[in-house]
C-alpha atoms as a PDB file:
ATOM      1  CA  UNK A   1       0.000   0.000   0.000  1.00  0.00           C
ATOM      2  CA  UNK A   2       2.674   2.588   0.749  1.00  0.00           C
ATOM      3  CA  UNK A   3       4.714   1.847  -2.572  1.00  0.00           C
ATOM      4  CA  UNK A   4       1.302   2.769  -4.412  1.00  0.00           C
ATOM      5  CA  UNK A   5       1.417   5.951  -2.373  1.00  0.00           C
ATOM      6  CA  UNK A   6       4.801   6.904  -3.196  1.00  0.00           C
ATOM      7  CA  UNK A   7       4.313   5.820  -7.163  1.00  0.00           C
ATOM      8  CA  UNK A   8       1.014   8.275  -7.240  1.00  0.00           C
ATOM      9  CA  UNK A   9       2.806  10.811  -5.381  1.00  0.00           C
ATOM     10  CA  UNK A  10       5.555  10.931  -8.135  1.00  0.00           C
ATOM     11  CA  UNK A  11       3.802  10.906 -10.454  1.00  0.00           C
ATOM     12  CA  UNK A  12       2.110  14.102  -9.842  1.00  0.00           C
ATOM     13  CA  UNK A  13       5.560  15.581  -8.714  1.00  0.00           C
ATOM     14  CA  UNK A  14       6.475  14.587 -12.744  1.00  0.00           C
ATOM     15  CA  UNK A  15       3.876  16.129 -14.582  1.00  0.00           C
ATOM     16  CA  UNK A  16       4.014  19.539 -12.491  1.00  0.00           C
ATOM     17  CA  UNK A  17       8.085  19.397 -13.507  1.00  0.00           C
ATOM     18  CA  UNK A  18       7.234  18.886 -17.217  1.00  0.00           C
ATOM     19  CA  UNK A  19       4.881  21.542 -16.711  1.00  0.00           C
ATOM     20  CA  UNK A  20       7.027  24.102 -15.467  1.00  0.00           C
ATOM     21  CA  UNK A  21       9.443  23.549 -17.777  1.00  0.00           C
ATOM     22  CA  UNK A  22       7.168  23.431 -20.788  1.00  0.00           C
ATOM     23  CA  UNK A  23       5.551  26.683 -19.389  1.00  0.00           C
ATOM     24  CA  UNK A  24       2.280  24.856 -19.715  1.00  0.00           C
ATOM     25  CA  UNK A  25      -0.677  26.927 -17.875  1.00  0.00           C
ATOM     26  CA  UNK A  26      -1.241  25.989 -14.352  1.00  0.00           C
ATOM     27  CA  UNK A  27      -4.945  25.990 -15.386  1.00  0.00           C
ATOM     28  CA  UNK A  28      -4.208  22.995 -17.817  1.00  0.00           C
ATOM     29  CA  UNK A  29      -2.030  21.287 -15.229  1.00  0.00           C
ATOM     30  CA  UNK A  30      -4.944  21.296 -12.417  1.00  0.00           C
ATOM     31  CA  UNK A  31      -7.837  19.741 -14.891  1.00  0.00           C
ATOM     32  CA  UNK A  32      -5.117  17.214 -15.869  1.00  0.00           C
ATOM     33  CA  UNK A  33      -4.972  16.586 -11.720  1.00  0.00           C
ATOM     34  CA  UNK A  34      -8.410  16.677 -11.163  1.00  0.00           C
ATOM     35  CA  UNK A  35      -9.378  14.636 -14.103  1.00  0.00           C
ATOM     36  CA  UNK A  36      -7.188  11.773 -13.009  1.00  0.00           C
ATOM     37  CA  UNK A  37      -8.478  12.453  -9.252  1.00  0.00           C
ATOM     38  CA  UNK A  38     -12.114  12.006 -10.424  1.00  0.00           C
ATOM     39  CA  UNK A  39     -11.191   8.739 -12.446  1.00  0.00           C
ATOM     40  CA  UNK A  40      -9.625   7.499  -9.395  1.00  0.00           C
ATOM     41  CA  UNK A  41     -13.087   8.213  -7.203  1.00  0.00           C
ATOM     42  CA  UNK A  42     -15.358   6.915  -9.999  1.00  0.00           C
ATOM     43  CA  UNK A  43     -13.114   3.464  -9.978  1.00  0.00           C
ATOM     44  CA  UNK A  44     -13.102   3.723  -6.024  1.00  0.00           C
ATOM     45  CA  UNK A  45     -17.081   3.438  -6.252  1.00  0.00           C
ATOM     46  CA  UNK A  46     -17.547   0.996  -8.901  1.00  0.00           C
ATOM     47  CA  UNK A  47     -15.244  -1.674  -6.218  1.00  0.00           C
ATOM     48  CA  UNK A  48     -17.001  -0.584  -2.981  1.00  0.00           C
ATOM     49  CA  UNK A  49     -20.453  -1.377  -4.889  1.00  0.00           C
ATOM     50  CA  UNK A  50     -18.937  -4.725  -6.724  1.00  0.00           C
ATOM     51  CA  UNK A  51     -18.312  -5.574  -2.898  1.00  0.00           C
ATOM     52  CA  UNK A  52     -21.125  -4.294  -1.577  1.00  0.00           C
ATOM     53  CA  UNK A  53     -23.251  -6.875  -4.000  1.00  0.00           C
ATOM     54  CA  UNK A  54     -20.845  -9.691  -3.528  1.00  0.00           C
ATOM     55  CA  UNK A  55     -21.082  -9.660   0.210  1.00  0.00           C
ATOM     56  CA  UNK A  56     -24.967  -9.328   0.082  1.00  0.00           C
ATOM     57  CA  UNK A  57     -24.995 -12.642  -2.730  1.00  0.00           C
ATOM     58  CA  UNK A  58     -23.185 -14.640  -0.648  1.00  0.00           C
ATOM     59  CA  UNK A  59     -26.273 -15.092   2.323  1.00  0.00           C
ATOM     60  CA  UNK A  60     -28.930 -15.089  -0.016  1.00  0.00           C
ATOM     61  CA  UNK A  61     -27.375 -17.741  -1.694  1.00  0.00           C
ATOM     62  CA  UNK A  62     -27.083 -19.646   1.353  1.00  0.00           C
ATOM     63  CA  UNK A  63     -30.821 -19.343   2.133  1.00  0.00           C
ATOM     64  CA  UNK A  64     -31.955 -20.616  -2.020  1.00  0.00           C
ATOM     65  CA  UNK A  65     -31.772 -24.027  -0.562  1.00  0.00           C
ATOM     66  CA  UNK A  66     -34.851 -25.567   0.242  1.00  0.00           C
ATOM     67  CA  UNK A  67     -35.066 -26.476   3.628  1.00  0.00           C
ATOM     68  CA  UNK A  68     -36.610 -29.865   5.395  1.00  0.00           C
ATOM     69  CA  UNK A  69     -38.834 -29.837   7.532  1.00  0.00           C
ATOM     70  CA  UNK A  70     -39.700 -33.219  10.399  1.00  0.00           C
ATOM     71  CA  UNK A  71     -42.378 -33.251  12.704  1.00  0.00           C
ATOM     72  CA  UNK A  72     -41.445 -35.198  16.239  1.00  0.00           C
ATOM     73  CA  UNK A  73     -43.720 -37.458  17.675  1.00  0.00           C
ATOM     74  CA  UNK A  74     -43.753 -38.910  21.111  1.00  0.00           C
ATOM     75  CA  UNK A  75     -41.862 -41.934  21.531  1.00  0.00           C
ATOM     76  CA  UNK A  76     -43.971 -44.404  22.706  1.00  0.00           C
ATOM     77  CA  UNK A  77     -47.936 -44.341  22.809  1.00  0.00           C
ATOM     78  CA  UNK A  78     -47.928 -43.887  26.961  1.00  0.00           C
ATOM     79  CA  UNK A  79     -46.362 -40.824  26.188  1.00  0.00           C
ATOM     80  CA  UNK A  80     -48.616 -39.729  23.502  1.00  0.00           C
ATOM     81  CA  UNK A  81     -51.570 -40.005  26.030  1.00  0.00           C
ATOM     82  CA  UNK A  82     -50.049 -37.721  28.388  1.00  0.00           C
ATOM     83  CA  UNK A  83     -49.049 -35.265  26.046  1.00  0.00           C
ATOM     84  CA  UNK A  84     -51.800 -35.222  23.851  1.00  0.00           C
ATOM     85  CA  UNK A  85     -51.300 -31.455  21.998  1.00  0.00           C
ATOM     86  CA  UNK A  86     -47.636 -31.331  22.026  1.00  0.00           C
ATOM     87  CA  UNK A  87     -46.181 -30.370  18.738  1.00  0.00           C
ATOM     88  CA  UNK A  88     -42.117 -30.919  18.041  1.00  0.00           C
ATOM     89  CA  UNK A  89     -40.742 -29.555  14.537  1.00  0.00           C
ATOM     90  CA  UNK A  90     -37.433 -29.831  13.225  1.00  0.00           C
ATOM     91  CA  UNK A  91     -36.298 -27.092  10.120  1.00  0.00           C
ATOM     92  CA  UNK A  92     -32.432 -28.216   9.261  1.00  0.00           C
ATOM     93  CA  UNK A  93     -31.167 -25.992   6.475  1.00  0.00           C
ATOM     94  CA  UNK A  94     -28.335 -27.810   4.476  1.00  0.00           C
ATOM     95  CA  UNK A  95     -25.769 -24.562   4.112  1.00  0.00           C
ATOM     96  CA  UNK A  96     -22.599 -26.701   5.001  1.00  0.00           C
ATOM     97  CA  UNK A  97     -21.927 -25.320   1.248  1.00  0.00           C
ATOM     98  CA  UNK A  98     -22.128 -22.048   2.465  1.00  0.00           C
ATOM     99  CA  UNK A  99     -21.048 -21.599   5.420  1.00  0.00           C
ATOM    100  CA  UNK A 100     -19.610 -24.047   7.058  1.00  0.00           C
ATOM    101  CA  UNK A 101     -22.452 -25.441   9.173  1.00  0.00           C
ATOM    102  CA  UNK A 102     -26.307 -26.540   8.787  1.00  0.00           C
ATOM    103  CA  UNK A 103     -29.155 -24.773  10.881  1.00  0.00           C
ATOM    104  CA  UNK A 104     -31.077 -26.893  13.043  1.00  0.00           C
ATOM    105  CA  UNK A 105     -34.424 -25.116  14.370  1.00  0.00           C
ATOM    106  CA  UNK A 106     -36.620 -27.005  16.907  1.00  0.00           C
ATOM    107  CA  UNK A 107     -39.624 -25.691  17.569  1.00  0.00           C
ATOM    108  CA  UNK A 108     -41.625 -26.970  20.575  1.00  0.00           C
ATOM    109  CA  UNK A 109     -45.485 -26.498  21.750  1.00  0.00           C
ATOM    110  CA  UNK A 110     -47.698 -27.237  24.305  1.00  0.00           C
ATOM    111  CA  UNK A 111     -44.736 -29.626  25.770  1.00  0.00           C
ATOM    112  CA  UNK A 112     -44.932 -30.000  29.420  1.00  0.00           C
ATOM    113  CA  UNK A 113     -43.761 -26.638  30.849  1.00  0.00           C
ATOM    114  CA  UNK A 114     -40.386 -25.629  32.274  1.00  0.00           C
ATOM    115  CA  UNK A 115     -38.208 -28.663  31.257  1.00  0.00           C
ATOM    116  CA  UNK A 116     -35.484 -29.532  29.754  1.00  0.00           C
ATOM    117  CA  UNK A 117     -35.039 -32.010  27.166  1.00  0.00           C
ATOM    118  CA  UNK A 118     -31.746 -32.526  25.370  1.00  0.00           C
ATOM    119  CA  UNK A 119     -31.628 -33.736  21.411  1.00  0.00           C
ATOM    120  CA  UNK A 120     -29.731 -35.885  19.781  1.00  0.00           C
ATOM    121  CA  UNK A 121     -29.066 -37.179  16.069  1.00  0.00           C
ATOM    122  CA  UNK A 122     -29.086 -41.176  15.778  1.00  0.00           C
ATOM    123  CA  UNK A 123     -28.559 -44.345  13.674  1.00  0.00           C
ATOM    124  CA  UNK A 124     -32.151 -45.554  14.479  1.00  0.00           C
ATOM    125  CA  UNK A 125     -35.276 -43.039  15.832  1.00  0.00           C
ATOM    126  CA  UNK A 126     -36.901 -45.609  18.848  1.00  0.00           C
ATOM    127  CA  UNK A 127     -34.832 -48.252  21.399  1.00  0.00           C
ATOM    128  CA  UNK A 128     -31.966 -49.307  21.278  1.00  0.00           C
ATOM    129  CA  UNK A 129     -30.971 -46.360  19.100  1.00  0.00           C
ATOM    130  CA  UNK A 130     -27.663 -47.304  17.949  1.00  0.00           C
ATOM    131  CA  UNK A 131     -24.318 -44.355  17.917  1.00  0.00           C
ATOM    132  CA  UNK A 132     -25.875 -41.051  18.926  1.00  0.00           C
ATOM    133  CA  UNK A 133     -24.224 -37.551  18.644  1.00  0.00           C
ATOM    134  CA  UNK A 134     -25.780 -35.192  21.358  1.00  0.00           C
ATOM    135  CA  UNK A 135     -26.065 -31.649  19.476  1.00  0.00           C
ATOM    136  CA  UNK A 136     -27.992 -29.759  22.311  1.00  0.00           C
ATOM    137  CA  UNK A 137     -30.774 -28.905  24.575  1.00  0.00           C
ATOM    138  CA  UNK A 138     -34.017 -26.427  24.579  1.00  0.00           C
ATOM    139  CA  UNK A 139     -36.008 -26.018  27.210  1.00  0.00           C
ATOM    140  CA  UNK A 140     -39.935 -25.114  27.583  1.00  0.00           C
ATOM    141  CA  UNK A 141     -41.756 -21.791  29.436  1.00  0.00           C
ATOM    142  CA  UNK A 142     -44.616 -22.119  31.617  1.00  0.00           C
ATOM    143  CA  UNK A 143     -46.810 -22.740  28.638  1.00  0.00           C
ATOM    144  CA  UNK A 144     -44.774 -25.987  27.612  1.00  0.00           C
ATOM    145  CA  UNK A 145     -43.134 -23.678  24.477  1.00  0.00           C
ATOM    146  CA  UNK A 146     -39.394 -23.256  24.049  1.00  0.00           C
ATOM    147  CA  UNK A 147     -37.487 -23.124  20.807  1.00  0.00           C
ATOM    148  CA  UNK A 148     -33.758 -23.126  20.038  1.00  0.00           C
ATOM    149  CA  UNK A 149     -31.487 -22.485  16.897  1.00  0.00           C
ATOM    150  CA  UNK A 150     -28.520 -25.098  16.214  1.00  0.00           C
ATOM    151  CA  UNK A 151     -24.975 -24.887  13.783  1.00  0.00           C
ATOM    152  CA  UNK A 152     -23.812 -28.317  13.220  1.00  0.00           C
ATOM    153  CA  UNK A 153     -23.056 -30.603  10.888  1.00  0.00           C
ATOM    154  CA  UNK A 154     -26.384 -32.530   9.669  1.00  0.00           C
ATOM    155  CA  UNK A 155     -26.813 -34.055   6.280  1.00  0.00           C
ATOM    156  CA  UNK A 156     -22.968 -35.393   6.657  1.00  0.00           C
ATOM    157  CA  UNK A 157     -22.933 -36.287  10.658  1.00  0.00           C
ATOM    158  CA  UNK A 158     -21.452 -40.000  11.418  1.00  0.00           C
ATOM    159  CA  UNK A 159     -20.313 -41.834  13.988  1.00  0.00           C
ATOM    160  CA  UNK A 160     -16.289 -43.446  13.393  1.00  0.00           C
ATOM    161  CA  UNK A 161     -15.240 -46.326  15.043  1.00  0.00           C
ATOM    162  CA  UNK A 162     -13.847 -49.649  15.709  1.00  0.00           C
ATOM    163  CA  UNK A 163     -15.647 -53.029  15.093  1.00  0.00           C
ATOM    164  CA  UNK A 164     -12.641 -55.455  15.729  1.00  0.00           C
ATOM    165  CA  UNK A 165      -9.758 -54.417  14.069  1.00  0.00           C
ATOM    166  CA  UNK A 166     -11.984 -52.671  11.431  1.00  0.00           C
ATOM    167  CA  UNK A 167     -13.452 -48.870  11.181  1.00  0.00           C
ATOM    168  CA  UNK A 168     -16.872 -48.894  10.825  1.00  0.00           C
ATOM    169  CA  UNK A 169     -19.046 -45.644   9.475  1.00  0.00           C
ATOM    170  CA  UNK A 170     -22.579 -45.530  10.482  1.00  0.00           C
ATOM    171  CA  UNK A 171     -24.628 -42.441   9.297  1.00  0.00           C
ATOM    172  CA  UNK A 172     -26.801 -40.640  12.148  1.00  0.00           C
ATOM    173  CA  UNK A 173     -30.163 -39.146  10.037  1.00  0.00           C
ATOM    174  CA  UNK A 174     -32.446 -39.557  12.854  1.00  0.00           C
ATOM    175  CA  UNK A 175     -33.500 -37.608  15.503  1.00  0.00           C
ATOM    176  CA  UNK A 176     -34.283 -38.052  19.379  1.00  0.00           C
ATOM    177  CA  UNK A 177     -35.476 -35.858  21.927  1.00  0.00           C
ATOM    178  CA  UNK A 178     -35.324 -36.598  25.786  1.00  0.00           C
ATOM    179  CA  UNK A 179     -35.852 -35.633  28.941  1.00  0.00           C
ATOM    180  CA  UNK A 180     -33.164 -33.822  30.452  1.00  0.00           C
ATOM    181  CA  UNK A 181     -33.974 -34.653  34.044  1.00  0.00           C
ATOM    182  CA  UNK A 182     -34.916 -38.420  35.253  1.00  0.00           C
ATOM    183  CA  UNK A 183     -37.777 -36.820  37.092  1.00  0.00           C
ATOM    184  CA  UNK A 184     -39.180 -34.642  34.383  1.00  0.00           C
ATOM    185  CA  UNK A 185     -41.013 -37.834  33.023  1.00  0.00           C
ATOM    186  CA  UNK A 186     -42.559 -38.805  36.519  1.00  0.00           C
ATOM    187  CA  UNK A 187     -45.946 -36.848  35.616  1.00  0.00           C
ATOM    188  CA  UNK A 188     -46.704 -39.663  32.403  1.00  0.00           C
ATOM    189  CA  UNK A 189     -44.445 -42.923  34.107  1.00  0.00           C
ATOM    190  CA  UNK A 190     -44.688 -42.352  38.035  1.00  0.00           C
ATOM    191  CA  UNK A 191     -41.535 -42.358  40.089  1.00  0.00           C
ATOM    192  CA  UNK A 192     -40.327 -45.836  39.204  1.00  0.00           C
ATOM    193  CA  UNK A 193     -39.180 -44.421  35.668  1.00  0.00           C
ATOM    194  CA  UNK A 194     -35.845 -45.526  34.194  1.00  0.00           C
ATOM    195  CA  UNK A 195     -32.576 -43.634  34.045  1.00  0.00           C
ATOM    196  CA  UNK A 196     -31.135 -43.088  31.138  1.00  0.00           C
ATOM    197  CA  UNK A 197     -27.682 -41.753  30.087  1.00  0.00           C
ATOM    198  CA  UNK A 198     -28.826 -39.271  27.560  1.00  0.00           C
ATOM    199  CA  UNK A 199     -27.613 -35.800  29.088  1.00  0.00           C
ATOM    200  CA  UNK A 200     -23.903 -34.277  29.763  1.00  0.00           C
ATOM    201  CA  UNK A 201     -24.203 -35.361  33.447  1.00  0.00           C
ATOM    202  CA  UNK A 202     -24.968 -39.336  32.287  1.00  0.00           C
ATOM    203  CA  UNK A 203     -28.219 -39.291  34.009  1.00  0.00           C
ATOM    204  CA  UNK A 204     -31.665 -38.220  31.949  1.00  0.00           C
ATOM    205  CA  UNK A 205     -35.578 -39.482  31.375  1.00  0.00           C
ATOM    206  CA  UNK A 206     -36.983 -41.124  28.331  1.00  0.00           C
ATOM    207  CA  UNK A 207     -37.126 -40.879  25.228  1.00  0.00           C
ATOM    208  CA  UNK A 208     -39.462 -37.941  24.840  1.00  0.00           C
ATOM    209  CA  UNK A 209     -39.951 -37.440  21.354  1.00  0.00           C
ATOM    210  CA  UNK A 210     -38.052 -39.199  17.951  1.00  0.00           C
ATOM    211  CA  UNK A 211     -38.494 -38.556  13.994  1.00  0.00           C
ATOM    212  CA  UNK A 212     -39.899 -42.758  13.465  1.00  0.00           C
ATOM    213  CA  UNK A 213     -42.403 -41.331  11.446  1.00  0.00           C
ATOM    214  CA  UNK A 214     -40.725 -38.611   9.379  1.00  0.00           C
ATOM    215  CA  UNK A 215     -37.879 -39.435   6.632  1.00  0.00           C
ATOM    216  CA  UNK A 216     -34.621 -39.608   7.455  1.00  0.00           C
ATOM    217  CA  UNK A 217     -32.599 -36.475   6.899  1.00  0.00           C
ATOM    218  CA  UNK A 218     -30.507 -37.015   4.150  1.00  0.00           C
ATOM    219  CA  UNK A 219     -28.018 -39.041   3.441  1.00  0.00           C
ATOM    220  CA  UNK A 220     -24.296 -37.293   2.081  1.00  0.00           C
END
């Protein structure tokens, strides 16, 4: 940047020399100046718009793609009973392309109010679930509502590892949805309800909620 300084700088020094010594009129010397400073602020503009339009095509290219859309339901008919209006929807928007990342939005309703529940993507939607990747929580107000926005890796997310002496590659396009805390399931299975190891602290409820009856997300 500072040896284009210097180079503009000269030349200006040069064509006031030639000037003098030419005994050109000033007057023709400054248009000469200003014409090349007014080429120099039209070709200024022209690149701050070209990156003013690059930087705004680069989002709404992201958000062209078509999103998917899965509706949760609860994981086991018990559960259904007890939560008869609750309404679980997944939105994942494939911008790894783009970005870097996918957006997962889940969207919860009339859940049972202020819990937990953590979500996970899996080999297989109901029991015994298979390799699981836990990608985060949401929790629900005191109308059973909560919502939460997610950057991960989706369509491409697998589980690595070793079957013997050989790596094995499972994909994980389902989803799974539990309780966070062993007790928040009490109200629909009593007090005798299992633990489960589905949370960051190795102790959660059930199965809540799991995409069984929605495609799987894409496969890479």
């Amino acid at each position: 940047m500072r040896t284009s300084q210097v180079i503009g700088h000269t030349r200006g020094g040069g064509v006031r020399q030639r000037t003098a010594n030419r005994q050109t009129p000033a007057g023709r010397s400054l248009l000469t100046r200003r014409q090349k400073l007014g080429g120099g602020r039209g070709l200024g503009r022209v690149l701050a718009i070209g990156l003013l339009l690059g930087s705004l095509a680069a989002p709404a290219a992201a958000q062209d793609i078509e999103p998917l859309h899965l509706v949760l339901t609860p994981s086991t008919p018990q559960l259904g009973q007890c939560m008869p209006n609750a309404k679980l929807e997944v939105t994942v928007r494939l911008t790894t392309d783009k970005v870097g990342f996918d957006r997962f939005d889940i969207r919860a309703r009339n859940l049972p109010p202020n819990r937990d529940f953590t979500v996970f993507l899996l080999q297989q939607a109901g029991s015994p679930f298979g390799a699981a990747e836990y990608i985060g929580d949401f929790s629900t107000d005191a109308s059973g509502n909560g919502r939460n926005t997610l950057q991960l890796i989706v369509q491409e997310a697998f589980s690595s590892t070793l079957v013997g002496s050989t790596r094995v590659r499972v994909d994980l396009n389902r989803v799974g949805v539990w309780f966070a805390d062993p007790l928040d399931d009490d109200f629909c299975l009593g007090s005798n309800s299992p633990v489960t190891p589905f949370d960051g602290d190795n102790e959660a409820g059930v199965q809540a909620f799991n995409s069984a009856n929605a495609d799987p997300l894409p496969a890479p």
